[in-house]
C-alpha atoms as a PDB file:
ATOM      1  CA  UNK A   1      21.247  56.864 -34.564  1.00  0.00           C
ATOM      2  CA  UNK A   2      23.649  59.695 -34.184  1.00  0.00           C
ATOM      3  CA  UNK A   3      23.567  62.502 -37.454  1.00  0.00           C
ATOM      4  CA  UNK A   4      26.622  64.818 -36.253  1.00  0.00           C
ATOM      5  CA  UNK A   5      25.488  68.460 -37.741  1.00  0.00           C
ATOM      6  CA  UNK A   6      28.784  69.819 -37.134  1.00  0.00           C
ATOM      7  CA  UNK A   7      29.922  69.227 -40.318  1.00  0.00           C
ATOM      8  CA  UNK A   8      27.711  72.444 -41.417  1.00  0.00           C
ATOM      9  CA  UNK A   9      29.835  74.729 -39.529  1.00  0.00           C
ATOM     10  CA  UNK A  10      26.013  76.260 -38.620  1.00  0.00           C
ATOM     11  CA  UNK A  11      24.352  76.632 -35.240  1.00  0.00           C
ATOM     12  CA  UNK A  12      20.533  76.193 -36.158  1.00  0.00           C
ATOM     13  CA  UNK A  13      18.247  78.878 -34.605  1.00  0.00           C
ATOM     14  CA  UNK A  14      15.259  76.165 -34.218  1.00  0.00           C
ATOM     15  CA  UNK A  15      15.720  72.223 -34.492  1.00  0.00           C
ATOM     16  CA  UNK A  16      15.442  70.860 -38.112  1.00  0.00           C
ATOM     17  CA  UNK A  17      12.775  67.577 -38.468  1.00  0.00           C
ATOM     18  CA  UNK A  18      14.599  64.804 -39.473  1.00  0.00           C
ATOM     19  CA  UNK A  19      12.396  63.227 -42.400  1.00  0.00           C
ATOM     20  CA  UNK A  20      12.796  60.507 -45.163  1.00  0.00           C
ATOM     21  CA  UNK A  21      15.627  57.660 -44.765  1.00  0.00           C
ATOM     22  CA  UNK A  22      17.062  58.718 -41.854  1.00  0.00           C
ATOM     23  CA  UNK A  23      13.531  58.475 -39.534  1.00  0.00           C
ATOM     24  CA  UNK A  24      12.663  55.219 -41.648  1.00  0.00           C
ATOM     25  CA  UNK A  25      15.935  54.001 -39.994  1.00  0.00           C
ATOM     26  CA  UNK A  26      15.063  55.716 -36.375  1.00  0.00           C
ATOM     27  CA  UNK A  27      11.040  53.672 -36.708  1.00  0.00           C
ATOM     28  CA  UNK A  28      13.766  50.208 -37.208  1.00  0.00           C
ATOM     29  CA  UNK A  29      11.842  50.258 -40.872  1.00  0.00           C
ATOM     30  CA  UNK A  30      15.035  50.199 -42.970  1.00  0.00           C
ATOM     31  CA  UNK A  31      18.455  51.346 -43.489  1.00  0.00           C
ATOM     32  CA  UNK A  32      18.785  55.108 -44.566  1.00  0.00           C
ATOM     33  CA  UNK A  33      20.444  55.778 -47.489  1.00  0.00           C
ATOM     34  CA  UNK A  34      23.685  57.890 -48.500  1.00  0.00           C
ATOM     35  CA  UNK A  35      21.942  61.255 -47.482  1.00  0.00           C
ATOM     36  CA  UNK A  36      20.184  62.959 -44.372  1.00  0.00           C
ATOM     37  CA  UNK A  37      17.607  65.076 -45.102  1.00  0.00           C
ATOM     38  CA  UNK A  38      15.845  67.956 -42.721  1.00  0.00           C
ATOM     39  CA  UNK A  39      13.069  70.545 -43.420  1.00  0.00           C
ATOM     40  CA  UNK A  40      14.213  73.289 -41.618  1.00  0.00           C
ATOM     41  CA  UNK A  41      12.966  76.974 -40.547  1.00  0.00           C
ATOM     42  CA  UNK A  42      13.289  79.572 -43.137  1.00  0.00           C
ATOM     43  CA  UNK A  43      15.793  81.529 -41.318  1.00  0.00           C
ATOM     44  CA  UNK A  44      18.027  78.488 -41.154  1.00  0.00           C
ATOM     45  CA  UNK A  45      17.199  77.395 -44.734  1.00  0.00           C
ATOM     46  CA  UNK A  46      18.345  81.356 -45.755  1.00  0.00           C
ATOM     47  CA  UNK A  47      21.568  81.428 -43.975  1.00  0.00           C
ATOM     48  CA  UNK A  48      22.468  77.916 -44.931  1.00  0.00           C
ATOM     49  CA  UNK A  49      21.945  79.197 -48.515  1.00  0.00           C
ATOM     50  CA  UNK A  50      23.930  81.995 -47.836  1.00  0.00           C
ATOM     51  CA  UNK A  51      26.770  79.779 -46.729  1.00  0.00           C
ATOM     52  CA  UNK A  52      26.251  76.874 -49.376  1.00  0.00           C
ATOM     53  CA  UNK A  53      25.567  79.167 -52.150  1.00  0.00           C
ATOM     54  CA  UNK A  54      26.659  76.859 -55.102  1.00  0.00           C
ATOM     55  CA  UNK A  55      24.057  73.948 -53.286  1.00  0.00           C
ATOM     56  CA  UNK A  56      20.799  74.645 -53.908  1.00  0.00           C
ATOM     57  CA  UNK A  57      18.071  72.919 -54.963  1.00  0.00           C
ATOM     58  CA  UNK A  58      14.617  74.172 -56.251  1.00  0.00           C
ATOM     59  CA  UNK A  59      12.229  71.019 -56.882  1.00  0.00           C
ATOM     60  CA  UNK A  60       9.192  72.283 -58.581  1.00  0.00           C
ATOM     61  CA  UNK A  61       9.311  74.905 -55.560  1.00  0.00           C
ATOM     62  CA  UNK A  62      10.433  73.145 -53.091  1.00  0.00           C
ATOM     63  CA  UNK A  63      13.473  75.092 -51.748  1.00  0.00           C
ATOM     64  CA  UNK A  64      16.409  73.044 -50.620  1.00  0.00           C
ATOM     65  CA  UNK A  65      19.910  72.992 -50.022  1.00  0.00           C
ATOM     66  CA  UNK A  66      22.757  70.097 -49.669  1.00  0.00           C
ATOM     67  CA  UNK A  67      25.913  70.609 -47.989  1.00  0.00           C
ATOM     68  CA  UNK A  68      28.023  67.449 -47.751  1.00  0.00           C
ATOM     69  CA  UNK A  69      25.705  64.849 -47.145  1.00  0.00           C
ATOM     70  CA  UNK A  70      22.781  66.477 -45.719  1.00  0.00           C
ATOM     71  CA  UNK A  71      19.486  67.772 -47.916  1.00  0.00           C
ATOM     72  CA  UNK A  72      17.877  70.667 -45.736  1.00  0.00           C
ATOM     73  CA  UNK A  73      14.733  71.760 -47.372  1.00  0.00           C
ATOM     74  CA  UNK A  74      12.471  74.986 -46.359  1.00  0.00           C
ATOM     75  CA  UNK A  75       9.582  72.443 -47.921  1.00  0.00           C
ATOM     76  CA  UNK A  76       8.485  69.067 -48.973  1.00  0.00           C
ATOM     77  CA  UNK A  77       5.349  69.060 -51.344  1.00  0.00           C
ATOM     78  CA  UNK A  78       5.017  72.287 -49.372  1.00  0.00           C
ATOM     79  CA  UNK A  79       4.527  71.708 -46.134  1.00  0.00           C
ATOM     80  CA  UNK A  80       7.078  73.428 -44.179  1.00  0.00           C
ATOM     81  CA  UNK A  81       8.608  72.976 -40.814  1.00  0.00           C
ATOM     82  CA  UNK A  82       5.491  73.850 -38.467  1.00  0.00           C
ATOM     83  CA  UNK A  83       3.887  70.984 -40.359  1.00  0.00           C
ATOM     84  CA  UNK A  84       6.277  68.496 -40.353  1.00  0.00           C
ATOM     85  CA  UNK A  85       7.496  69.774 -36.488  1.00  0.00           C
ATOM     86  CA  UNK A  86       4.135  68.866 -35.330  1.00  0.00           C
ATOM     87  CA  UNK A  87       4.131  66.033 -32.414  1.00  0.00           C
ATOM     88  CA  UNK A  88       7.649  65.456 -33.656  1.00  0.00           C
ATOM     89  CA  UNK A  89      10.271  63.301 -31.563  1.00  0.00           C
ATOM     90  CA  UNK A  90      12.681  66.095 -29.735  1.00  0.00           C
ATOM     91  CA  UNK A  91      16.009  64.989 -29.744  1.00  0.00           C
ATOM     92  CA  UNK A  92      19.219  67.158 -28.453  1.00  0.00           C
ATOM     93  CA  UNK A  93      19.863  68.858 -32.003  1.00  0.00           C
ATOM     94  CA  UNK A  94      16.744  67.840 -34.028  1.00  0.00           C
ATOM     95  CA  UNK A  95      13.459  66.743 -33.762  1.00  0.00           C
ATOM     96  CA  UNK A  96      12.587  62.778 -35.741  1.00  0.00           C
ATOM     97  CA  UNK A  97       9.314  63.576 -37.427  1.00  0.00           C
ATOM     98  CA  UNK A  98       6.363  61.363 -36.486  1.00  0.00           C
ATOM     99  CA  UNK A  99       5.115  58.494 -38.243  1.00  0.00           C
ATOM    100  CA  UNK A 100       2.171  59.849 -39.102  1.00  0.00           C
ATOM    101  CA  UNK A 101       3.404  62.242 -41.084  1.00  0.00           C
ATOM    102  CA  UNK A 102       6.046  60.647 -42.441  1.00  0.00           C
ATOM    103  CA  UNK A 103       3.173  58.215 -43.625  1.00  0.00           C
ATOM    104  CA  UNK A 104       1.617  60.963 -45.201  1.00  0.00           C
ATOM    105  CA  UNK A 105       4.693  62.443 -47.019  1.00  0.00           C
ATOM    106  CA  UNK A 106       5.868  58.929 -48.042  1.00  0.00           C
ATOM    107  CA  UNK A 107       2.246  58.517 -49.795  1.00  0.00           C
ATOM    108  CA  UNK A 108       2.284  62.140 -51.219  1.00  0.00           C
ATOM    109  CA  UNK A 109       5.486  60.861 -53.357  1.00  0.00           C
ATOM    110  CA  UNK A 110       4.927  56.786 -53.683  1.00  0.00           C
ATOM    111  CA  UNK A 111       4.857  57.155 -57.408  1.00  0.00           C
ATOM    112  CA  UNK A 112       7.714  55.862 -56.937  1.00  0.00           C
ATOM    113  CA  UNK A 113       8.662  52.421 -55.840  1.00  0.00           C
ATOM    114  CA  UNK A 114      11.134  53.179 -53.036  1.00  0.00           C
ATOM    115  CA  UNK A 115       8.562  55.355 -51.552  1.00  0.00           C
ATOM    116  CA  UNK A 116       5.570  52.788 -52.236  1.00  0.00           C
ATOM    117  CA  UNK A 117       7.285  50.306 -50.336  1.00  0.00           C
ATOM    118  CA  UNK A 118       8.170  52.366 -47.258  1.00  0.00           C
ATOM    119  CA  UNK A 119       4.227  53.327 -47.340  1.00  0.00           C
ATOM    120  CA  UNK A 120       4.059  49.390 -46.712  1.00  0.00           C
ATOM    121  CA  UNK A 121       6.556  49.528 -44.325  1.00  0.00           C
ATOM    122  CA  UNK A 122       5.360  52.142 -42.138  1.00  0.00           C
ATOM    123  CA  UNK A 123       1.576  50.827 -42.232  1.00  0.00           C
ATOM    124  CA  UNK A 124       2.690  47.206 -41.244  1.00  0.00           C
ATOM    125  CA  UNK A 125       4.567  48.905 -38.568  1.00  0.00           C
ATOM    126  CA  UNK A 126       1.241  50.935 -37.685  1.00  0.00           C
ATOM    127  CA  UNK A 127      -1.003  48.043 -37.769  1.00  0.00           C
ATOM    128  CA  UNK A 128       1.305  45.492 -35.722  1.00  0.00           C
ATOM    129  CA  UNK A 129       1.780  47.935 -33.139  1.00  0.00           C
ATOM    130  CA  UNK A 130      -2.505  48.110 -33.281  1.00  0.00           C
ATOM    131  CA  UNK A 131      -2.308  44.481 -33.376  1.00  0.00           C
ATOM    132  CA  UNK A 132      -1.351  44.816 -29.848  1.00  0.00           C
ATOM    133  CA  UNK A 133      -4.809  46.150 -28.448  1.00  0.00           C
ATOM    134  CA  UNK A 134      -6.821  43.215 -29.514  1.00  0.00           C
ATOM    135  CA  UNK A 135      -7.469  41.781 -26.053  1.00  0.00           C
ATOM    136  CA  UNK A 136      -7.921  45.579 -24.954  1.00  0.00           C
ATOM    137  CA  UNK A 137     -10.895  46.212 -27.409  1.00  0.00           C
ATOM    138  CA  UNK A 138     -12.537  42.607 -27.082  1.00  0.00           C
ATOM    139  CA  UNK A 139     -13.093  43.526 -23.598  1.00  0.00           C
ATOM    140  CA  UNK A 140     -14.487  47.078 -23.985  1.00  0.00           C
ATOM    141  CA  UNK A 141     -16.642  45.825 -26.649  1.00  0.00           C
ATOM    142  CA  UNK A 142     -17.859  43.068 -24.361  1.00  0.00           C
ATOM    143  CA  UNK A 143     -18.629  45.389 -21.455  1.00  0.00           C
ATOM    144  CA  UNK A 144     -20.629  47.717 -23.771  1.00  0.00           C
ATOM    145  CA  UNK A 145     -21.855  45.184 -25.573  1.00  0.00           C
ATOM    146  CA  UNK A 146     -23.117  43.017 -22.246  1.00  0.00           C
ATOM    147  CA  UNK A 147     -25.989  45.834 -21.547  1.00  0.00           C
ATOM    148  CA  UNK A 148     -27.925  46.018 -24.771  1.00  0.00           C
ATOM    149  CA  UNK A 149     -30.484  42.970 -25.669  1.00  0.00           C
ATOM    150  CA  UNK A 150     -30.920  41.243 -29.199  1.00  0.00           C
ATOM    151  CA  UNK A 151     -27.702  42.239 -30.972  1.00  0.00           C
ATOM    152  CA  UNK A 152     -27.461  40.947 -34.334  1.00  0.00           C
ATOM    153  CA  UNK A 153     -24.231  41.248 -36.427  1.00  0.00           C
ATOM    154  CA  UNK A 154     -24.437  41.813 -39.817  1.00  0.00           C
ATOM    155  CA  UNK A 155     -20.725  41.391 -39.749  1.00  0.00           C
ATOM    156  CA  UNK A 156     -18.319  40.093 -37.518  1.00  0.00           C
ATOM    157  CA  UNK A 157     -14.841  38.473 -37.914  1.00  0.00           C
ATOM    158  CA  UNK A 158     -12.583  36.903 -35.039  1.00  0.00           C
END
């Protein structure tokens, strides 16, 4: 996926995350939709604000603003950029936000259905991926397993 910023006329001091549809798409969870949204650094958030004046968007604090086709936003549910930066994907003008937290900001708002079902999504992706270590784990549990006498399982599934 290739998001060309240019269209901003703006030369961001520090990365934005790319969040919401756009990193659903990057995971291979789903399509992203018409828009791209960031969460940017403050000082990018201000001077985009300062060029896109007539574009902003204050969602029960959350400070945003949408030029053309992008939504930048200082915060979601207010966490800002050092959150949402954190063990982000870095790629040459933006970082893809992980899918942890992307997991957690798809649960903070999956009152509604779209975001319910990419909660879904992105835990199915999660726990396939996990899927993957079953062999792994059977034989570490084994080996630990192998020196102690008398275990009895009070619960054990295969």
């Amino acid at each position: 996926m290739k998001i060309d910023l240019s269209k901003l006329n703006y030369s961001f001091k520090k990365k934005p995350v790319l969040v919401g549809g756009g990193a659903m798409e990057y995971y291979g969870l789903r399509k992203s939709g018409k828009d791209i949204d960031f969460v940017a650094h403050d000082d990018d958030v201000f001077e985009l604000i300062k060029l896109y004046p007539h574009r902003v968007k204050d969602l029960f604090g959350d400070l945003g603003v949408c030029p053309h086709i992008f939504e930048i936003w200082r915060t979601i549910c207010y966490f800002d950029y050092s959150y949402y930066k954190e063990n982000a994907i870095e790629k040459d003008d933006y970082y893809i936000i992980s899918l942890e937290k992307l997991l957690v900001m798809k649960a903070l708002a999956m009152k509604k259905a779209k975001y319910l079902k990419d909660v879904h999504l992105i835990t199915e992706h999660i726990l396939s991926n996990q899927g993957l270590k079953y062999e792994e784990q059977r034989r570490l549990n084994k080996r630990i397993l192998s020196q102690i006498e008398n275990i009895v399982y009070i619960e054990k599934t295969d």
